[in-house]
C-alpha atoms as a PDB file:
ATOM      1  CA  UNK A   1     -35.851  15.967 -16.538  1.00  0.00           C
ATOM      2  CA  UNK A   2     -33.685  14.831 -18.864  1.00  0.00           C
ATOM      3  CA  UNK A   3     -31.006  17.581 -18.541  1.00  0.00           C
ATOM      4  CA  UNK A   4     -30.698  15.778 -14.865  1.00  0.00           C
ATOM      5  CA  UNK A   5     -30.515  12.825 -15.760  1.00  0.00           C
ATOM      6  CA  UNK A   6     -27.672  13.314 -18.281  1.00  0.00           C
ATOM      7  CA  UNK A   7     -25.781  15.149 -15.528  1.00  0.00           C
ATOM      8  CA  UNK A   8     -26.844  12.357 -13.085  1.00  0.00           C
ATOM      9  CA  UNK A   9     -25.130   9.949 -15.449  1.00  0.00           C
ATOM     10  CA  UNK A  10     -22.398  11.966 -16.142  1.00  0.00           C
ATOM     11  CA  UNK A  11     -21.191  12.149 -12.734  1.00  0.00           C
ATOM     12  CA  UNK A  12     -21.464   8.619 -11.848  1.00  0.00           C
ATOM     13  CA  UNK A  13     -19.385   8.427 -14.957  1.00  0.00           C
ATOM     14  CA  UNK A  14     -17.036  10.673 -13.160  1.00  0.00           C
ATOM     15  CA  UNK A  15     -16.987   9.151  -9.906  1.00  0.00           C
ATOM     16  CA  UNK A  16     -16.174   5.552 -11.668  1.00  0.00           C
ATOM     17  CA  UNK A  17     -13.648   7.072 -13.394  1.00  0.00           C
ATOM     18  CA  UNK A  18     -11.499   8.598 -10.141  1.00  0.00           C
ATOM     19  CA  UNK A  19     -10.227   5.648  -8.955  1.00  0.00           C
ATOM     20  CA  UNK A  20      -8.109   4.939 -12.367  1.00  0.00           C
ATOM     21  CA  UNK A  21      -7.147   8.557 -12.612  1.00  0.00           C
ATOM     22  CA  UNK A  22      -6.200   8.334  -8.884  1.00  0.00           C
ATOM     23  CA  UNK A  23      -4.306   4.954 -10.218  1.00  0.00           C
ATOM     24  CA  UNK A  24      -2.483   6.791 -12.952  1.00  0.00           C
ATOM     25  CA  UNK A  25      -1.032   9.395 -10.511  1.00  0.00           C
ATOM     26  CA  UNK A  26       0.476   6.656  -7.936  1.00  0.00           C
ATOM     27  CA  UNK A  27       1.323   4.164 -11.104  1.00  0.00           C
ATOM     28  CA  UNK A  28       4.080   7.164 -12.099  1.00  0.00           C
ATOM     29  CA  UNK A  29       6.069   7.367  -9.194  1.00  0.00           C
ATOM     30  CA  UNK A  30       5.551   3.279  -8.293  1.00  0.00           C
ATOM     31  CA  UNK A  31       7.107   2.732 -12.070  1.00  0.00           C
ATOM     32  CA  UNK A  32       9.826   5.144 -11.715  1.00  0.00           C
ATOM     33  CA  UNK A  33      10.590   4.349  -8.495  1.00  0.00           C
ATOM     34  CA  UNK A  34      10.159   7.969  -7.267  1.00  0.00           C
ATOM     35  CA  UNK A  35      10.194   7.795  -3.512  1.00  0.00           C
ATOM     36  CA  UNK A  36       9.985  11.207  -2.610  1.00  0.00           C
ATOM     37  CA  UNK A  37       7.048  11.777  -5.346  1.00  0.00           C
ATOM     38  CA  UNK A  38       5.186   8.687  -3.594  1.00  0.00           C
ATOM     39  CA  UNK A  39       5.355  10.325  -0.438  1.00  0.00           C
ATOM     40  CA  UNK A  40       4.096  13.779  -1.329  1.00  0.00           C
ATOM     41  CA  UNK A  41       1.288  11.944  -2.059  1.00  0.00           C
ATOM     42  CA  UNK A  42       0.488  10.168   1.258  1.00  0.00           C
ATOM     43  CA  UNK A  43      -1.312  11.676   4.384  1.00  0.00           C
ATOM     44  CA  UNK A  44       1.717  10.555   6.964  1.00  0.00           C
ATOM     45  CA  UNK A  45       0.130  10.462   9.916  1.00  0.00           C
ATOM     46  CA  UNK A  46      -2.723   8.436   9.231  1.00  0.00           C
ATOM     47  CA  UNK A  47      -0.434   5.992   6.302  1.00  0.00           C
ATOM     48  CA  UNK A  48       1.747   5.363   8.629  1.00  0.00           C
ATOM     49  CA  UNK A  49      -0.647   4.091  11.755  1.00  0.00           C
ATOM     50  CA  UNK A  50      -2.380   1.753   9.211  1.00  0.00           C
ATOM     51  CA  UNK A  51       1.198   0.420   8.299  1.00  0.00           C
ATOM     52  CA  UNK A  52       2.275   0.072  11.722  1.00  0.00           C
ATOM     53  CA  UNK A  53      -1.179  -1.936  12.224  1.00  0.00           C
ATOM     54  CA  UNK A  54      -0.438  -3.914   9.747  1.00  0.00           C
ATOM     55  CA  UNK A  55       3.169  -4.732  10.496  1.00  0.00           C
ATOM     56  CA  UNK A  56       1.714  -5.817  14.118  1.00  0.00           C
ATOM     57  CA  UNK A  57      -0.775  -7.679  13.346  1.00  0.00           C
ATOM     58  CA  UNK A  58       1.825  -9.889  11.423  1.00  0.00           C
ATOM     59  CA  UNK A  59       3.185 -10.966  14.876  1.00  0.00           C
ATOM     60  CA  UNK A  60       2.320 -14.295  15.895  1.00  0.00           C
ATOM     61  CA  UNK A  61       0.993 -14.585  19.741  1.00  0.00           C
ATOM     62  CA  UNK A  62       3.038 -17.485  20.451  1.00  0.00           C
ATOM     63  CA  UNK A  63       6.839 -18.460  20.187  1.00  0.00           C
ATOM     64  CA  UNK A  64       7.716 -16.572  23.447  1.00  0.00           C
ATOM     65  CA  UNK A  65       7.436 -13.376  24.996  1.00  0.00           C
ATOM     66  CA  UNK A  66      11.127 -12.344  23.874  1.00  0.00           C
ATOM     67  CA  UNK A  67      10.661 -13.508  20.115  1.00  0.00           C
ATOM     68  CA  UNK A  68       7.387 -11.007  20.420  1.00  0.00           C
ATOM     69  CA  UNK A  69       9.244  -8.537  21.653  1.00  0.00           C
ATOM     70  CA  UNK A  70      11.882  -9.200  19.139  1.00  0.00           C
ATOM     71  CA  UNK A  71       9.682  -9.194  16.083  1.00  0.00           C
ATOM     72  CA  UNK A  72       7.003  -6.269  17.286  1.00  0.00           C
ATOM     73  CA  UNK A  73      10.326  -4.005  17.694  1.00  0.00           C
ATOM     74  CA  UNK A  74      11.463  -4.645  14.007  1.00  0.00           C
ATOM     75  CA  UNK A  75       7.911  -3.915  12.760  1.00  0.00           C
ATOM     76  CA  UNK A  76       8.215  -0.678  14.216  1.00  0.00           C
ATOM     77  CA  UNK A  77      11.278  -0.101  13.308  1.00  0.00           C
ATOM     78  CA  UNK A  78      10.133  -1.354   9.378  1.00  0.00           C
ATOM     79  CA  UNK A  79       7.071   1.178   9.883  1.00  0.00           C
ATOM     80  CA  UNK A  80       9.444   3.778  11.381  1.00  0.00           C
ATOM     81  CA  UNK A  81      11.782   3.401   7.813  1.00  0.00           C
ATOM     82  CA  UNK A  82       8.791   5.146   5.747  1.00  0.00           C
ATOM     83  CA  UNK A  83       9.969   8.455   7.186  1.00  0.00           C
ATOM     84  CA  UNK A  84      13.338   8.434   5.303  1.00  0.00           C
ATOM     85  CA  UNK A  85      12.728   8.326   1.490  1.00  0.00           C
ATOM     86  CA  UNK A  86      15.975   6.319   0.997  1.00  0.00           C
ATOM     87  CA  UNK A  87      14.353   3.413   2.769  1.00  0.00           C
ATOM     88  CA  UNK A  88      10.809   3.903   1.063  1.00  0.00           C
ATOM     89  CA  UNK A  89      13.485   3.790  -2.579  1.00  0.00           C
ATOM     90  CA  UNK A  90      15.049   0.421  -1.091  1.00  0.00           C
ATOM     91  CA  UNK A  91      11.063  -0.780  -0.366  1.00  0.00           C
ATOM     92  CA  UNK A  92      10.589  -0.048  -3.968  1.00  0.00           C
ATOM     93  CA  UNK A  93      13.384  -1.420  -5.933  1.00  0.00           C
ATOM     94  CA  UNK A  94      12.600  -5.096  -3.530  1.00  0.00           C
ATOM     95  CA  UNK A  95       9.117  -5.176  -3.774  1.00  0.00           C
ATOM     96  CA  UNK A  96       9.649  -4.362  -8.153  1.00  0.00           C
ATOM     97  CA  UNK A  97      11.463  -7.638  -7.743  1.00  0.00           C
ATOM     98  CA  UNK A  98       9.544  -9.456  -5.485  1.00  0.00           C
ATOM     99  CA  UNK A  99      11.813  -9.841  -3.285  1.00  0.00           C
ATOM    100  CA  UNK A 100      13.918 -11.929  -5.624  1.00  0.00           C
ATOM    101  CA  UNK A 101      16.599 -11.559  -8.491  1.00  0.00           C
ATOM    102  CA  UNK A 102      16.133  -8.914 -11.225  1.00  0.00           C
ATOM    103  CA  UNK A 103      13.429  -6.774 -11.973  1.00  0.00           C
ATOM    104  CA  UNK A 104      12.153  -3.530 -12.423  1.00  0.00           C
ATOM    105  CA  UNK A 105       9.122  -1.493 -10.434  1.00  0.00           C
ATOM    106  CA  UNK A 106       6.928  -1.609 -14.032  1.00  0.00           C
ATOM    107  CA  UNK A 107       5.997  -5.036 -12.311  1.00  0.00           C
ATOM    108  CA  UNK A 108       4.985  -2.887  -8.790  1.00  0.00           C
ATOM    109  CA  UNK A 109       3.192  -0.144 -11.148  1.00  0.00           C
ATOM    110  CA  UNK A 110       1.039  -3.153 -12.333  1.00  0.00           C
ATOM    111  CA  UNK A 111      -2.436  -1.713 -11.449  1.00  0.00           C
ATOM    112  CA  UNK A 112      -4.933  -5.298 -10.126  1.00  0.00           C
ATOM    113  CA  UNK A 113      -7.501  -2.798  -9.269  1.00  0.00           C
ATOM    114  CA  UNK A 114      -9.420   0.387  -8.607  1.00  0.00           C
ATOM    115  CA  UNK A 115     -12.376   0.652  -6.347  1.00  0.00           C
ATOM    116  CA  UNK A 116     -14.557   3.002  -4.475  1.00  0.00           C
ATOM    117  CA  UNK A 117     -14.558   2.094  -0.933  1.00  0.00           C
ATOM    118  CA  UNK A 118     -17.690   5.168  -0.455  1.00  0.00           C
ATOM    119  CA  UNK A 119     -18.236   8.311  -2.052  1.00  0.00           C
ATOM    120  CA  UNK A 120     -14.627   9.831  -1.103  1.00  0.00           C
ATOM    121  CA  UNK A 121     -12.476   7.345  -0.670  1.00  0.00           C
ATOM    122  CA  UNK A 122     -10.906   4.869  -2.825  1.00  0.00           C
ATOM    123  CA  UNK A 123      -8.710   1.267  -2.811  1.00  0.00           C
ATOM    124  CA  UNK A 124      -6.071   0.682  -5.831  1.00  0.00           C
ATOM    125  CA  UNK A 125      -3.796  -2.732  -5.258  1.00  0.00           C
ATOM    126  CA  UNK A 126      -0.584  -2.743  -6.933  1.00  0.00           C
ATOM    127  CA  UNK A 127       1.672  -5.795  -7.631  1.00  0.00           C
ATOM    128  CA  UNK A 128       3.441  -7.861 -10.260  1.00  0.00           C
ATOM    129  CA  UNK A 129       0.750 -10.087 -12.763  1.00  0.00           C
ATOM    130  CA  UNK A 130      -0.164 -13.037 -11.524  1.00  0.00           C
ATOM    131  CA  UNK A 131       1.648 -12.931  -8.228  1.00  0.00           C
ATOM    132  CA  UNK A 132       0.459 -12.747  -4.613  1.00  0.00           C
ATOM    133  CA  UNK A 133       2.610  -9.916  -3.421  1.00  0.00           C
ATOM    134  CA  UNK A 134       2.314  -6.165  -3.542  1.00  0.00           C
ATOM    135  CA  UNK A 135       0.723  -3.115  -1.985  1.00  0.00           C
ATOM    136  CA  UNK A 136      -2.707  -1.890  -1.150  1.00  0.00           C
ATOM    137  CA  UNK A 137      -3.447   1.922  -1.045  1.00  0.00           C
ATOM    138  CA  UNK A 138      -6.214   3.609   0.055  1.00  0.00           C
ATOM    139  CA  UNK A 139      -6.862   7.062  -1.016  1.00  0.00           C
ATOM    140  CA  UNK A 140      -9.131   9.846   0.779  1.00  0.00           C
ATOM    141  CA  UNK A 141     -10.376  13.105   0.166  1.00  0.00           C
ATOM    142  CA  UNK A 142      -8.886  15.307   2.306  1.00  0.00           C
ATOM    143  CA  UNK A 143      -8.807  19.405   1.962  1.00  0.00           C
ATOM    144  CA  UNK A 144      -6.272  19.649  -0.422  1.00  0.00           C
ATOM    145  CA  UNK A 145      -7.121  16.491  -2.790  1.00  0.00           C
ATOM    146  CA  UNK A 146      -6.904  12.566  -2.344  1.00  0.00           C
ATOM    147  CA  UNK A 147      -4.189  11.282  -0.280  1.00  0.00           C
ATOM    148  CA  UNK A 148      -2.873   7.830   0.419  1.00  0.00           C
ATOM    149  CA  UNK A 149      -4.422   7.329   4.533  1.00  0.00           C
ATOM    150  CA  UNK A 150      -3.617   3.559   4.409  1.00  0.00           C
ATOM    151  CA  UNK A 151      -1.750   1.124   3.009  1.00  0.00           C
ATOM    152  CA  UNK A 152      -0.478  -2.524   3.418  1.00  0.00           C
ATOM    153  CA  UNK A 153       1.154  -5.680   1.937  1.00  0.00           C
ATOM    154  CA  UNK A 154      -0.602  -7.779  -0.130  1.00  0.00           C
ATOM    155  CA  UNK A 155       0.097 -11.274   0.004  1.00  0.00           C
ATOM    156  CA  UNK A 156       2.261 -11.466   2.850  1.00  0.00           C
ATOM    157  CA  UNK A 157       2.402 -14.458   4.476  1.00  0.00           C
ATOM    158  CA  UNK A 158       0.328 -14.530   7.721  1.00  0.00           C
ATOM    159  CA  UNK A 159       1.844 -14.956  11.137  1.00  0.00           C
ATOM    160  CA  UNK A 160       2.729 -18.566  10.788  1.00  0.00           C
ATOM    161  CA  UNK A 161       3.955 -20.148  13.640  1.00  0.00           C
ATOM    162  CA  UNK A 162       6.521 -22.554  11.996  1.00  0.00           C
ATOM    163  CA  UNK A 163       8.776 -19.906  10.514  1.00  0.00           C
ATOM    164  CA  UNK A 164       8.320 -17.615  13.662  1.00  0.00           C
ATOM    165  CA  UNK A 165       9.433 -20.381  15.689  1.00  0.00           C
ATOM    166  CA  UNK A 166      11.824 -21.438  13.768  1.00  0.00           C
ATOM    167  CA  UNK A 167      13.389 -17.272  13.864  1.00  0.00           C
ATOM    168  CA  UNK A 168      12.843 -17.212  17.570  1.00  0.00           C
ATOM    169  CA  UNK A 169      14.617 -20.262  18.549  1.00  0.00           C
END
């Protein structure tokens, strides 16, 4: 009885742990600003959709049916970028900086937090300290280990219709 419930404990243990080891192996290539050692670690397919959802959803439903056009074509085209590691680099060295001045990506490695989201999966949110912006990725287990099957942008600003209005005119 006991014997169990050590090894009952022990994997809990285990399975609380994952999500910072998970967070160490992203945090490396984040801080380096390794593109092509991000990507080996993502599940294409299924990253990109959820960043193409995301991107989408950013478009505001008014300001014109050519501004919507206009704006859902350069989210694809944004989503489309993450095939080409050159662009994912780019991503990198703006988002270290937050999209302003100097910086390096130690402020993207920044890890806010690691949490299950069920027994095989996993959220870790990435960003500079006490700012809004950064990145969201959520990890599965797939056959051959945890992959990254979704990500998006934290603290972007929501589909406001003053500055889309103000691009579209």
């Amino acid at each position: 009885m006991a014997a169990g419930l050590a090894a009952g404990l022990l994997l809990l243990g285990l399975w609380l742990a994952l999500p910072w080891v998970l967070a160490a192996r992203l945090s490396a290539p984040l801080g380096r600003g390794d593109a092509p050692g991000l990507m080996e670690q993502f599940d294409a397919g299924p990253a990109l959709a959820s960043l193409r959802d995301a991107l989408r959803a950013e478009v505001p439903e008014e300001g014109g049916a050519g501004a919507r056009r206009f704006l859902s074509g350069m989210a694809e085209r944004m989503a489309d970028s993450w095939e080409r590691p050159e662009a994912v680099s780019a991503w990198l060295a703006l988002r270290a900086r937050g999209g302003r001045g100097e910086g390096s990506p130690v402020a993207l490695s920044h890890l806010r937090s690691a949490r299950p989201l069920g027994l095989a999966a996993f959220r870790l949110e990435y960003g500079p300290p006490d700012e809004a912006s950064g990145v969201s990725f959520d990890l599965a287990w797939g056959g051959d280990g945890f992959r990254v099957t979704a990500m998006r942008f934290l603290g972007a600003p929501a589909a406001a219709s003053g500055g889309m209005q103000v691009a579209a005119r």
